[in-house]
PDB file of N, CA and C in Angstrom:
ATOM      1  N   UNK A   1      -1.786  14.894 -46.160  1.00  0.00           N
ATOM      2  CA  UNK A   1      -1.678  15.274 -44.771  1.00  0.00           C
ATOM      3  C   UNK A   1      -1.287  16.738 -44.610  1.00  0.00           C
ATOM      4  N   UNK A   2      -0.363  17.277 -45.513  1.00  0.00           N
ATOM      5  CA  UNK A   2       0.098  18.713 -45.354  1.00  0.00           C
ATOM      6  C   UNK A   2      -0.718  19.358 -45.994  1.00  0.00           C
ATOM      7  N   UNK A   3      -1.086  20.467 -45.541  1.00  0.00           N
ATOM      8  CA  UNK A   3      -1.942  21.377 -46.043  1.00  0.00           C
ATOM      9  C   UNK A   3      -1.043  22.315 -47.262  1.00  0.00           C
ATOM     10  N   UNK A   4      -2.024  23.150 -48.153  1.00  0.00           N
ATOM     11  CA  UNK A   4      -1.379  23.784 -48.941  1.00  0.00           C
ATOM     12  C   UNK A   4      -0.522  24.916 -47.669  1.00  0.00           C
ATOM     13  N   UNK A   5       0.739  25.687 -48.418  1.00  0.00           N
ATOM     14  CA  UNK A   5       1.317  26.484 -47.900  1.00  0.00           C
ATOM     15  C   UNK A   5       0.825  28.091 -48.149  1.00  0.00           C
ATOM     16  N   UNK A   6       0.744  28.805 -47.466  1.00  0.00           N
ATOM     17  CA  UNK A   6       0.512  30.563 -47.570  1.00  0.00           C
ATOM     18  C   UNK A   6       0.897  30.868 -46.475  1.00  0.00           C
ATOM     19  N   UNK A   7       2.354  31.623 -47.154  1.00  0.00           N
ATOM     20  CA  UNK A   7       2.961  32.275 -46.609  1.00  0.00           C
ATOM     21  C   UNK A   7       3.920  31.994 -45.550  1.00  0.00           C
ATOM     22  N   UNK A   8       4.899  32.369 -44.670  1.00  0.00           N
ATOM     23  CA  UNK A   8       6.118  31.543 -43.639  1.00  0.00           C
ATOM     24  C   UNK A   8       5.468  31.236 -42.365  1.00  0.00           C
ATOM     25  N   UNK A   9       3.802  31.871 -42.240  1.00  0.00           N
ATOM     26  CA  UNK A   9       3.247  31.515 -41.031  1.00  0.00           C
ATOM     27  C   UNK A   9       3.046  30.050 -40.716  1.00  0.00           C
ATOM     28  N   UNK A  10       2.435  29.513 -42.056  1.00  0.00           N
ATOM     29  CA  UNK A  10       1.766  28.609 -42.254  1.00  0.00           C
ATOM     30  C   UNK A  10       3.423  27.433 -42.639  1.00  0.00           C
ATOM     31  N   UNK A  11       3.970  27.962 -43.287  1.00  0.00           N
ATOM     32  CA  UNK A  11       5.299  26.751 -43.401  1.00  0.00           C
ATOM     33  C   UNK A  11       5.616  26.202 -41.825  1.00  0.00           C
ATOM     34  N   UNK A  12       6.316  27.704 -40.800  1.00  0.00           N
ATOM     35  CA  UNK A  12       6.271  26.966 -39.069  1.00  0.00           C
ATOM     36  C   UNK A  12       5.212  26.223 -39.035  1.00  0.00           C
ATOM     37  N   UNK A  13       4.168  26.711 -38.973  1.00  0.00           N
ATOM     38  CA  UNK A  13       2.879  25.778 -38.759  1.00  0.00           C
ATOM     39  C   UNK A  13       3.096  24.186 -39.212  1.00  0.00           C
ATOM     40  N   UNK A  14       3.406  24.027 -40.740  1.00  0.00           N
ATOM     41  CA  UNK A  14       3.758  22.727 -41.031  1.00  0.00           C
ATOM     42  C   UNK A  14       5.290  21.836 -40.630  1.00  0.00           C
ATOM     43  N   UNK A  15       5.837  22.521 -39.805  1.00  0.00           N
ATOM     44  CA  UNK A  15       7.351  21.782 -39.942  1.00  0.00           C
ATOM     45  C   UNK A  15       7.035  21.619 -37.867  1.00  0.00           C
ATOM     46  N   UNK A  16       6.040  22.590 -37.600  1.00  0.00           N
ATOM     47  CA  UNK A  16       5.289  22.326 -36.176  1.00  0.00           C
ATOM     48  C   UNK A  16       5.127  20.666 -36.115  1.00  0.00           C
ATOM     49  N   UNK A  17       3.611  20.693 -36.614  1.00  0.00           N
ATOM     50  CA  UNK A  17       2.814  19.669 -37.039  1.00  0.00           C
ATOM     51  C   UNK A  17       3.686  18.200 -37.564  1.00  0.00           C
ATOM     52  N   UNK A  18       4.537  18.719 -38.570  1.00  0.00           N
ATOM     53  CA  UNK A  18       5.644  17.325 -38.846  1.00  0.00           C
ATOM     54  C   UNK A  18       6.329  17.036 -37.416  1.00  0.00           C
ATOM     55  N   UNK A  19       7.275  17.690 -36.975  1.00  0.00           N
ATOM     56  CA  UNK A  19       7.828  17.548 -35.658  1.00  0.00           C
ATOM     57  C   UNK A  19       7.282  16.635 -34.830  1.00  0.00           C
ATOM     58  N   UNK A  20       5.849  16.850 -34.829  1.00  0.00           N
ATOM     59  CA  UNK A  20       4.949  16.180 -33.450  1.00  0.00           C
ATOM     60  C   UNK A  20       4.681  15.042 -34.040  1.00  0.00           C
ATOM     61  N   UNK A  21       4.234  14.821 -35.413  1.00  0.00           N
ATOM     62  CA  UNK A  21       3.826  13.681 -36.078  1.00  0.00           C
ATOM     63  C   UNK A  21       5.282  12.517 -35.735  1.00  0.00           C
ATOM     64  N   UNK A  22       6.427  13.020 -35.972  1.00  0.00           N
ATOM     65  CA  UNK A  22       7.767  12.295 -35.732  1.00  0.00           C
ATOM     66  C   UNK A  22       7.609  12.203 -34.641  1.00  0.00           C
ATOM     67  N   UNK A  23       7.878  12.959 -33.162  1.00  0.00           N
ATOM     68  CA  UNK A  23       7.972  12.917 -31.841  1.00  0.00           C
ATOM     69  C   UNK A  23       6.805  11.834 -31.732  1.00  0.00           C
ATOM     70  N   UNK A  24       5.554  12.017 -31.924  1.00  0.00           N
ATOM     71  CA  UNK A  24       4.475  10.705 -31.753  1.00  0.00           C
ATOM     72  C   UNK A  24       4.754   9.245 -32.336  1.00  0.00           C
ATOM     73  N   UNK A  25       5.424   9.511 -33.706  1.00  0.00           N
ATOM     74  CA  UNK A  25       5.575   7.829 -34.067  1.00  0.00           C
ATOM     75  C   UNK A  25       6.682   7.699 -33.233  1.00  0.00           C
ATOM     76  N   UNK A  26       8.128   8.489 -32.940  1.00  0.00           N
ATOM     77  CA  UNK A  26       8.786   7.820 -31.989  1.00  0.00           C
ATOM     78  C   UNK A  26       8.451   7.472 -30.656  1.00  0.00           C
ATOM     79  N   UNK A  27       7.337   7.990 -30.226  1.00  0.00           N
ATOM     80  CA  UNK A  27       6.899   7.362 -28.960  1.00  0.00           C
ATOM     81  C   UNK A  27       6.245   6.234 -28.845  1.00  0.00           C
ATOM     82  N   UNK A  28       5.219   5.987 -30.448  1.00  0.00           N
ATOM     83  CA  UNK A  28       4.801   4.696 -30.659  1.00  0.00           C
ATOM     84  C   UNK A  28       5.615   3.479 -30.489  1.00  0.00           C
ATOM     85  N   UNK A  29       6.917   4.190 -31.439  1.00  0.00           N
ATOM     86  CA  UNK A  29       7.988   2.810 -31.478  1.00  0.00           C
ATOM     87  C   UNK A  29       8.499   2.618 -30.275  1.00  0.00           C
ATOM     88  N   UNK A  30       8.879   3.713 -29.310  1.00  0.00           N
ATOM     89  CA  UNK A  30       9.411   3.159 -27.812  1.00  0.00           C
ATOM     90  C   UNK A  30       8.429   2.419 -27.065  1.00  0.00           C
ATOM     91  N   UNK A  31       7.265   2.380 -27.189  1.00  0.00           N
ATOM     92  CA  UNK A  31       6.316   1.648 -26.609  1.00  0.00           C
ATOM     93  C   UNK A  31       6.565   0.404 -26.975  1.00  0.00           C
ATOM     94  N   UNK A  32       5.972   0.491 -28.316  1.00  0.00           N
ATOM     95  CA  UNK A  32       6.166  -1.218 -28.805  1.00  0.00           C
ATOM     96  C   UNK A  32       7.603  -2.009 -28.750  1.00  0.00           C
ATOM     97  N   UNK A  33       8.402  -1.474 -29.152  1.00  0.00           N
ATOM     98  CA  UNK A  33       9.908  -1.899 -28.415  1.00  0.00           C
ATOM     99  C   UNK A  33      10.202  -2.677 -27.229  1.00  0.00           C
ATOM    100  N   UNK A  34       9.155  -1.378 -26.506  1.00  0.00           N
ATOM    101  CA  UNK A  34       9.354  -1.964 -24.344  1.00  0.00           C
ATOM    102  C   UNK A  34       8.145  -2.654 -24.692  1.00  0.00           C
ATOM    103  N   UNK A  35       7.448  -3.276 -25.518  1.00  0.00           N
ATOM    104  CA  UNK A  35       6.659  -4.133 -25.044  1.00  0.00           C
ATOM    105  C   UNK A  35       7.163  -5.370 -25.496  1.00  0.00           C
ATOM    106  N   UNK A  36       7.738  -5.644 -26.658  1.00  0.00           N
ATOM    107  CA  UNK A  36       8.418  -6.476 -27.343  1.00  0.00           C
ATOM    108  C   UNK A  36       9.325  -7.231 -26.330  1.00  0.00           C
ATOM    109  N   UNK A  37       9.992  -6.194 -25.616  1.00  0.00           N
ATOM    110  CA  UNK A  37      11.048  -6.556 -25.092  1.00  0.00           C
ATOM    111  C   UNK A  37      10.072  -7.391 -23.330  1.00  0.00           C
ATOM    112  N   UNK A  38       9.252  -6.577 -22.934  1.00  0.00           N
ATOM    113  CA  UNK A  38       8.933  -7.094 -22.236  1.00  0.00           C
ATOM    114  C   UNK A  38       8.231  -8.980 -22.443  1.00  0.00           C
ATOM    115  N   UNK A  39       7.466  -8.800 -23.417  1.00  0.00           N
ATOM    116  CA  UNK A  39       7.395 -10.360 -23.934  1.00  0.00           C
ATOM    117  C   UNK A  39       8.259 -11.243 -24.316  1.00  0.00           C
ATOM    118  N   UNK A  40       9.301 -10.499 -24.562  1.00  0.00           N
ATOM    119  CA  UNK A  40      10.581 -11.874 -24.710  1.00  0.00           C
ATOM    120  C   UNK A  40      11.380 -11.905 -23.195  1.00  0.00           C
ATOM    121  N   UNK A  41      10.973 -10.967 -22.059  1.00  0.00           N
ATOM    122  CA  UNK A  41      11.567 -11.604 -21.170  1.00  0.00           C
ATOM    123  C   UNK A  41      10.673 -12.464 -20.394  1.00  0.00           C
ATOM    124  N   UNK A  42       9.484 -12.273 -20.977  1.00  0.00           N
ATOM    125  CA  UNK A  42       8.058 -13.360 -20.153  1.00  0.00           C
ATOM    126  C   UNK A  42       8.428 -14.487 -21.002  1.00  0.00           C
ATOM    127  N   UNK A  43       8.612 -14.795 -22.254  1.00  0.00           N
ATOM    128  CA  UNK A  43       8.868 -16.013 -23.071  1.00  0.00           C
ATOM    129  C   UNK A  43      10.243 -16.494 -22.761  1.00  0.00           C
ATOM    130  N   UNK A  44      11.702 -16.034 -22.182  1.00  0.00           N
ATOM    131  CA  UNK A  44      12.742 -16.889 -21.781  1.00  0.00           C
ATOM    132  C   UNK A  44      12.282 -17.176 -19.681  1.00  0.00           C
ATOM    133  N   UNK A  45      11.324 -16.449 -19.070  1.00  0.00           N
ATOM    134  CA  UNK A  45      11.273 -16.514 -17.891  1.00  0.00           C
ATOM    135  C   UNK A  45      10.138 -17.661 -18.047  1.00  0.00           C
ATOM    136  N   UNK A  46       9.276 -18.047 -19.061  1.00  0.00           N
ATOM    137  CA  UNK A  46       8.753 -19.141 -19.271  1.00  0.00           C
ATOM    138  C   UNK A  46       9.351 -20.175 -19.806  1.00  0.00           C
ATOM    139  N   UNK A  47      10.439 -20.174 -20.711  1.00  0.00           N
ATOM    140  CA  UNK A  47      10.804 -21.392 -21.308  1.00  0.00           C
ATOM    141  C   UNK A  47      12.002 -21.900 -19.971  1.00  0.00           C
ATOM    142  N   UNK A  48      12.406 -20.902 -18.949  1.00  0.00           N
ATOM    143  CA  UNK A  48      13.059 -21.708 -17.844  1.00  0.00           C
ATOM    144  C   UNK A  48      12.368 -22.193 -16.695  1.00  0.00           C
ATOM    145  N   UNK A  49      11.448 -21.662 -16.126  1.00  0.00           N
ATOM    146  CA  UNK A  49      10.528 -22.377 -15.712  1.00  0.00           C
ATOM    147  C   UNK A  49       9.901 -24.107 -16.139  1.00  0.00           C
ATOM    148  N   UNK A  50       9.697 -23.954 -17.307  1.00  0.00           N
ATOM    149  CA  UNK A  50       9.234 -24.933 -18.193  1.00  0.00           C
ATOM    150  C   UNK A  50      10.437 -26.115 -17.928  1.00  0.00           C
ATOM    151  N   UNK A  51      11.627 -25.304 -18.149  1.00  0.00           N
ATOM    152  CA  UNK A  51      12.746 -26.422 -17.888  1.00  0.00           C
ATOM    153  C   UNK A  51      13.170 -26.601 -16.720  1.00  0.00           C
ATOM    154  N   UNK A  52      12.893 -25.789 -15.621  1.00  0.00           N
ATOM    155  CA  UNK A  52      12.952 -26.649 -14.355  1.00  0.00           C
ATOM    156  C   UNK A  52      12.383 -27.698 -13.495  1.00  0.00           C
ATOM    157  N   UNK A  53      10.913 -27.156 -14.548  1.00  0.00           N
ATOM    158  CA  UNK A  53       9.811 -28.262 -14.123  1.00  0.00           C
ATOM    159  C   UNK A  53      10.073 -29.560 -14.850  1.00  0.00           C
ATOM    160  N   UNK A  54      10.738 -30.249 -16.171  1.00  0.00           N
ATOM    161  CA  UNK A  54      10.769 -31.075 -16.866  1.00  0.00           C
ATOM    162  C   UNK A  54      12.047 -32.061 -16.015  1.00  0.00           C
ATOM    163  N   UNK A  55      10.917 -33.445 -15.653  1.00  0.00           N
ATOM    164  CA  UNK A  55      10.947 -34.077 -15.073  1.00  0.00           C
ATOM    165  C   UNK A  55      12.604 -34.589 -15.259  1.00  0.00           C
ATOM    166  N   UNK A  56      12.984 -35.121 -16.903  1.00  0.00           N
ATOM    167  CA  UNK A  56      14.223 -35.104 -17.227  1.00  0.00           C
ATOM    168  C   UNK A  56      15.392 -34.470 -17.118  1.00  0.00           C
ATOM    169  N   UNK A  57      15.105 -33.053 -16.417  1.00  0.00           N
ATOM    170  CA  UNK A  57      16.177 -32.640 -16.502  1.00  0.00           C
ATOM    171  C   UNK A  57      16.597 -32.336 -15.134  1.00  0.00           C
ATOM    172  N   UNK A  58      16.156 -33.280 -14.069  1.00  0.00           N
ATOM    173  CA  UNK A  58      16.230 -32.385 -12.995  1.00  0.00           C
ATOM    174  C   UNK A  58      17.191 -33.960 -12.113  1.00  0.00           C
ATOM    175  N   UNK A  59      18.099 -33.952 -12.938  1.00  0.00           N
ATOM    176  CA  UNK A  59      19.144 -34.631 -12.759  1.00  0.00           C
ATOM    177  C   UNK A  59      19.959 -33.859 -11.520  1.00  0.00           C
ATOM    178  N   UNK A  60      20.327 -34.614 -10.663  1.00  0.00           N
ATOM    179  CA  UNK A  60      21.477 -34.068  -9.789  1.00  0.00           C
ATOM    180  C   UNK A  60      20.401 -33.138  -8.815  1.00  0.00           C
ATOM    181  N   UNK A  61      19.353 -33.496  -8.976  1.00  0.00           N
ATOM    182  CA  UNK A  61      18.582 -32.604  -8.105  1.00  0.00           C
ATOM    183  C   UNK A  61      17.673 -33.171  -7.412  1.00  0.00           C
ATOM    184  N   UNK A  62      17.099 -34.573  -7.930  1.00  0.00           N
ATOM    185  CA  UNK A  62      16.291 -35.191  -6.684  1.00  0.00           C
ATOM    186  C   UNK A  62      16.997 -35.712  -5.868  1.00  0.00           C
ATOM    187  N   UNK A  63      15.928 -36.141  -4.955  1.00  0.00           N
ATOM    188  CA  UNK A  63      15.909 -36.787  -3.505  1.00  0.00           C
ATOM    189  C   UNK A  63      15.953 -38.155  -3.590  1.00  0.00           C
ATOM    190  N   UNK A  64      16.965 -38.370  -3.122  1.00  0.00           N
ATOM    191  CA  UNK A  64      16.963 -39.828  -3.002  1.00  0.00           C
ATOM    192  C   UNK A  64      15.900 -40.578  -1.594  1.00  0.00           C
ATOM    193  N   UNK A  65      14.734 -40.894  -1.809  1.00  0.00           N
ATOM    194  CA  UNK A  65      13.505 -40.898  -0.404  1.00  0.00           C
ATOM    195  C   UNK A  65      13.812 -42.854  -0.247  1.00  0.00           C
ATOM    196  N   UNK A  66      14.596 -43.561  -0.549  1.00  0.00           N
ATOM    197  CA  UNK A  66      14.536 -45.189  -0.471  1.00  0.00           C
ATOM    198  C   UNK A  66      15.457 -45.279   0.883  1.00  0.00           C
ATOM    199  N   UNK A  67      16.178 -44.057   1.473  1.00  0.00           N
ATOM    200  CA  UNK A  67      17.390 -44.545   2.390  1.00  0.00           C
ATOM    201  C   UNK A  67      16.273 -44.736   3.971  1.00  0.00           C
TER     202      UNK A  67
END
């Protein structure tokens, strides 16, 4: 990936180029992070859903319709 070196022009040039290569994978990882994170709050906002709908558990919460 690094090119040969000539001379201190070309070293800035490469510690440039590294910089951005770092600054870019850390932007990769903040992405995937906030996406990560966003799917585990869709997977606990689904698994409670899931449990409000489950017929068993919805104790203390129906309607009593026989009166």
């Amino acid at each position: 990936m690094v090119s040969s070196i000539e001379g201190s022009g070309s070293v800035s040039k490469v510690f440039e180029q590294q910089r951005q290569q770092v600054t870019n994978q850390q932007e990769e990882q903040r992405i995937k992070d906030q996406q990560q994170e966003v799917n585990r709050q869709a997977q606990v906002d689904s698994a409670a859903e899931a449990k409000r709908n489950d017929p068993d558990d919805r104790k203390g919460r129906s309607v009593d319709l026989s009166a």
